[in-house]
Structure formats: structure tokens, C-alpha cells
C-alpha atoms as a PDB file:
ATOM      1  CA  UNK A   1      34.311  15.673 -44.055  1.00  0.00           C
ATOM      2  CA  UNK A   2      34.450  17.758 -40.908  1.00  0.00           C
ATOM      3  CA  UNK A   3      30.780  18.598 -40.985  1.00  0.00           C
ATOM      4  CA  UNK A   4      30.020  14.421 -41.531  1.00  0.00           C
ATOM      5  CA  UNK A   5      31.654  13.693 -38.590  1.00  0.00           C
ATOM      6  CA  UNK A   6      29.716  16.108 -36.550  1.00  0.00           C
ATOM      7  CA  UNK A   7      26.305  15.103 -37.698  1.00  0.00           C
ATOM      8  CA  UNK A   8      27.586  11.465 -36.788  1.00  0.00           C
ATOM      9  CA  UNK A   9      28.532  12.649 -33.257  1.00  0.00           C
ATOM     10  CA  UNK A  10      25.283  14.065 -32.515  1.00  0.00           C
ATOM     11  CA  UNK A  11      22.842  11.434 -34.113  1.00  0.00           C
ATOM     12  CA  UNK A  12      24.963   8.976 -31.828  1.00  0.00           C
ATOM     13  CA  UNK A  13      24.464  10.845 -28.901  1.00  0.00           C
ATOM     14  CA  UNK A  14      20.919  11.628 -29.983  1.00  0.00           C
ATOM     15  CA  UNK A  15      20.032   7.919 -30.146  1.00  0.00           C
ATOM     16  CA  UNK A  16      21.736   7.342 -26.978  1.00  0.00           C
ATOM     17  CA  UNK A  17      19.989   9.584 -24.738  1.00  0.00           C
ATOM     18  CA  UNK A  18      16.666   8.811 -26.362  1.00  0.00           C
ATOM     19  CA  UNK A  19      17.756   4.442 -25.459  1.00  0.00           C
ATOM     20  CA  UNK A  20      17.961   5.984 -22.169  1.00  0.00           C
ATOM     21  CA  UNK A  21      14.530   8.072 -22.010  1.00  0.00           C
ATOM     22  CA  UNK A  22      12.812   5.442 -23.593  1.00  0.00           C
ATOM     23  CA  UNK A  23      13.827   2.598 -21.495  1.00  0.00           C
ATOM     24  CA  UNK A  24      11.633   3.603 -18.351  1.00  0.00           C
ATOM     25  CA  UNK A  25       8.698   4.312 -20.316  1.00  0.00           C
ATOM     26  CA  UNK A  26       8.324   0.814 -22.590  1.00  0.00           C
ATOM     27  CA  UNK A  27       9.593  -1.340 -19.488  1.00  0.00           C
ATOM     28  CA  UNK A  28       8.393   0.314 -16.635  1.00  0.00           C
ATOM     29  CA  UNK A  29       9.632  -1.263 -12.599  1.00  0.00           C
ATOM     30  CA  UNK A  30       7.338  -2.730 -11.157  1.00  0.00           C
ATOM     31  CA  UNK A  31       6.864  -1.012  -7.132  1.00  0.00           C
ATOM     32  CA  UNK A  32       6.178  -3.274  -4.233  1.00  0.00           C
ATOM     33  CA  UNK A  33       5.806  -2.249  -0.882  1.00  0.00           C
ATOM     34  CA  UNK A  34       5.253  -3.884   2.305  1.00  0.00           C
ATOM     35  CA  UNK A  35       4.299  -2.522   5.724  1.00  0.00           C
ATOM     36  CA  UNK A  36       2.807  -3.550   8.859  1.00  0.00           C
ATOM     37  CA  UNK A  37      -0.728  -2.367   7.641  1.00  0.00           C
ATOM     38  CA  UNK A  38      -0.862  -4.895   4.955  1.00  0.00           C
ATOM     39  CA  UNK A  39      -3.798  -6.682   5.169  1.00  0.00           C
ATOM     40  CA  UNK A  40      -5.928  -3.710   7.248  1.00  0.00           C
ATOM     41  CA  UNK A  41      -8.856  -2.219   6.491  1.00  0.00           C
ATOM     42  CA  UNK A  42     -10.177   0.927   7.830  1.00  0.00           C
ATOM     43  CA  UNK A  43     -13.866   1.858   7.831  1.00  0.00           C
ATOM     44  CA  UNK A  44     -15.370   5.380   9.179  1.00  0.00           C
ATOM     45  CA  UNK A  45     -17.899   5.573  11.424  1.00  0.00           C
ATOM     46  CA  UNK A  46     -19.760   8.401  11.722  1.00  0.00           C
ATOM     47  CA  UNK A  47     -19.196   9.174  15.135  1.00  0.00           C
ATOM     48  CA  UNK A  48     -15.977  10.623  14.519  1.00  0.00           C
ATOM     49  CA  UNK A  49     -14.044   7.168  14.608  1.00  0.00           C
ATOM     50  CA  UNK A  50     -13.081   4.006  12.455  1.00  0.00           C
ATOM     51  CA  UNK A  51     -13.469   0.350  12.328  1.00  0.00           C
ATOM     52  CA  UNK A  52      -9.926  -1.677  11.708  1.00  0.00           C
ATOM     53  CA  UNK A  53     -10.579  -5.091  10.184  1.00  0.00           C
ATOM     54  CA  UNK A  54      -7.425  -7.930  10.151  1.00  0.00           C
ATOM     55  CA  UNK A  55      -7.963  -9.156   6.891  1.00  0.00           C
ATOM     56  CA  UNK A  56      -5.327 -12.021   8.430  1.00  0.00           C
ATOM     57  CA  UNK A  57      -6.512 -12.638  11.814  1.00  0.00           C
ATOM     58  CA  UNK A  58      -9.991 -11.448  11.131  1.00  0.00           C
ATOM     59  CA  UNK A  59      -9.816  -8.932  14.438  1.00  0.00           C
ATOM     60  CA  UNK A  60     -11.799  -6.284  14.897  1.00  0.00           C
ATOM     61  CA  UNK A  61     -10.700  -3.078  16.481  1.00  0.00           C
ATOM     62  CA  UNK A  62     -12.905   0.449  16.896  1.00  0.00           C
ATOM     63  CA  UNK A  63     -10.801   3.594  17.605  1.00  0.00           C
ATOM     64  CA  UNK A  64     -12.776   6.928  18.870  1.00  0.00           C
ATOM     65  CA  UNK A  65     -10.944   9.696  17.317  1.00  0.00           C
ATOM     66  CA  UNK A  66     -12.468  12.562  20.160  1.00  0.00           C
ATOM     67  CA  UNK A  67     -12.198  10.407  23.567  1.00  0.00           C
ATOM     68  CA  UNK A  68      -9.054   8.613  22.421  1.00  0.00           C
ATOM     69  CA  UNK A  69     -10.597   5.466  23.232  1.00  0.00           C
ATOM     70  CA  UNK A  70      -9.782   2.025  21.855  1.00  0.00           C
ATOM     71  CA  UNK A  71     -12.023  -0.763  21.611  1.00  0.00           C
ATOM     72  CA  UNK A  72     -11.355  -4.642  20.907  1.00  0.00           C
ATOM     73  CA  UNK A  73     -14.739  -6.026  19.269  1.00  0.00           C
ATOM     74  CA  UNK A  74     -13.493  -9.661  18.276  1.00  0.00           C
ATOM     75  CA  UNK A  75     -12.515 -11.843  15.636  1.00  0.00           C
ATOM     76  CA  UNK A  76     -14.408 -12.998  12.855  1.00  0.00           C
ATOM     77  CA  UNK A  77     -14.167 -17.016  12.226  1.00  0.00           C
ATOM     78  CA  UNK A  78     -16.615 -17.259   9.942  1.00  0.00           C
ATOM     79  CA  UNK A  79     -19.201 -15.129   7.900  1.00  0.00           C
ATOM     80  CA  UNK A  80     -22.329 -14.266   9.521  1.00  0.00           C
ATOM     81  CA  UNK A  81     -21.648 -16.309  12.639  1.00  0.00           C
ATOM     82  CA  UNK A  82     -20.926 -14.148  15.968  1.00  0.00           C
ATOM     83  CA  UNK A  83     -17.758 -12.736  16.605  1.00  0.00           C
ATOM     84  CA  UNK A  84     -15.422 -14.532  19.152  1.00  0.00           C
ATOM     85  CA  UNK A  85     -14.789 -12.240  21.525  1.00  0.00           C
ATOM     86  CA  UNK A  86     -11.204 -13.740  23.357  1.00  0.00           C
ATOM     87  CA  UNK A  87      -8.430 -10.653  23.379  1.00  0.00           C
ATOM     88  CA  UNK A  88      -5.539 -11.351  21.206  1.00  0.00           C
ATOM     89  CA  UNK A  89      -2.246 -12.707  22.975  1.00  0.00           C
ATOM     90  CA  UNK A  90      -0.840  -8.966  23.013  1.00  0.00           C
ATOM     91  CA  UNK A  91      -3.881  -7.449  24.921  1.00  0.00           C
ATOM     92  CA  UNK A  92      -3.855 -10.469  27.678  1.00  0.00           C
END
């Protein structure tokens, strides 16, 4: 009887660490992360710099990673056009 109730214990406990294992693995969290980068992208040069493209203004920024320098090139308004070259409102 004694020996029953041991084997009982431990398949209980048994199935309830393995509820807790499993539960990660067949419904994983989904991870979503914001920053103040979303909707940048970076291009190298090879020069030693990048390109920065807006992908919601559609600004244009080069950065020279020797001089330091920082260049405003524009926005894009539409493919293949030329770039309007106004500064954003910060930059004014």
C-alpha cells in the first residue's frame, strides 16, 4: 500500500513538471519590440560610413564614421524622381 502511494506521488509530480516544461515549447510567446529605429534602414558605404533610410518619412541621412560628419541628403517622395532636398523641422 505504502509503496502505491509513492509511485502515485511521483507520477503526479512527474506529470506536473513535465505540464510545466511543455507549456513553453507547444505555445510559445510571441516577442514584440518597439524602438525608435523602427522603420530605419542602414546601408554601408564603402568609405567607411552608412546610408540611413526613413522607411516613414522617406529621409535620407549619410554618417562618415572617420570625420564624424553628418550629412542630410533628402527625402524621397516618389521612386525614381529626385530627392527633395528641404531639412526636416528638427534640423531648421
Amino acid at each position: 500500500m505504502n509503496n502505491l502511494y509513492i509511485k502515485t506521488c511521483l507520477t503526479a509530480i512527474v506529470l506536473l513538471l513535465a505540464t510545466i516544461v511543455l507549456k513553453p515549447i507547444l505555445s510559445p510567446t510571441v516577442a514584440e519590440a518597439q524602438s525608435p529605429a523602427n522603420g530605419i534602414q542602414i546601408s554601408a558605404q564603402g568609405n567607411g560610413g552608412f546610408l540611413l533610410y526613413d522607411n516613414t518619412t522617406g529621409r535620407l541621412w549619410s554618417y562618415d564614421l572617420f570625420r564624424g560628419n553628418v550629412g542630410y541628403w533628402g527625402r524621397i517622395a516618389l521612386p525614381g524622381k529626385p530627392l527633395v532636398k528641404n531639412l526636416p523641422a528638427e534640423r531648421q
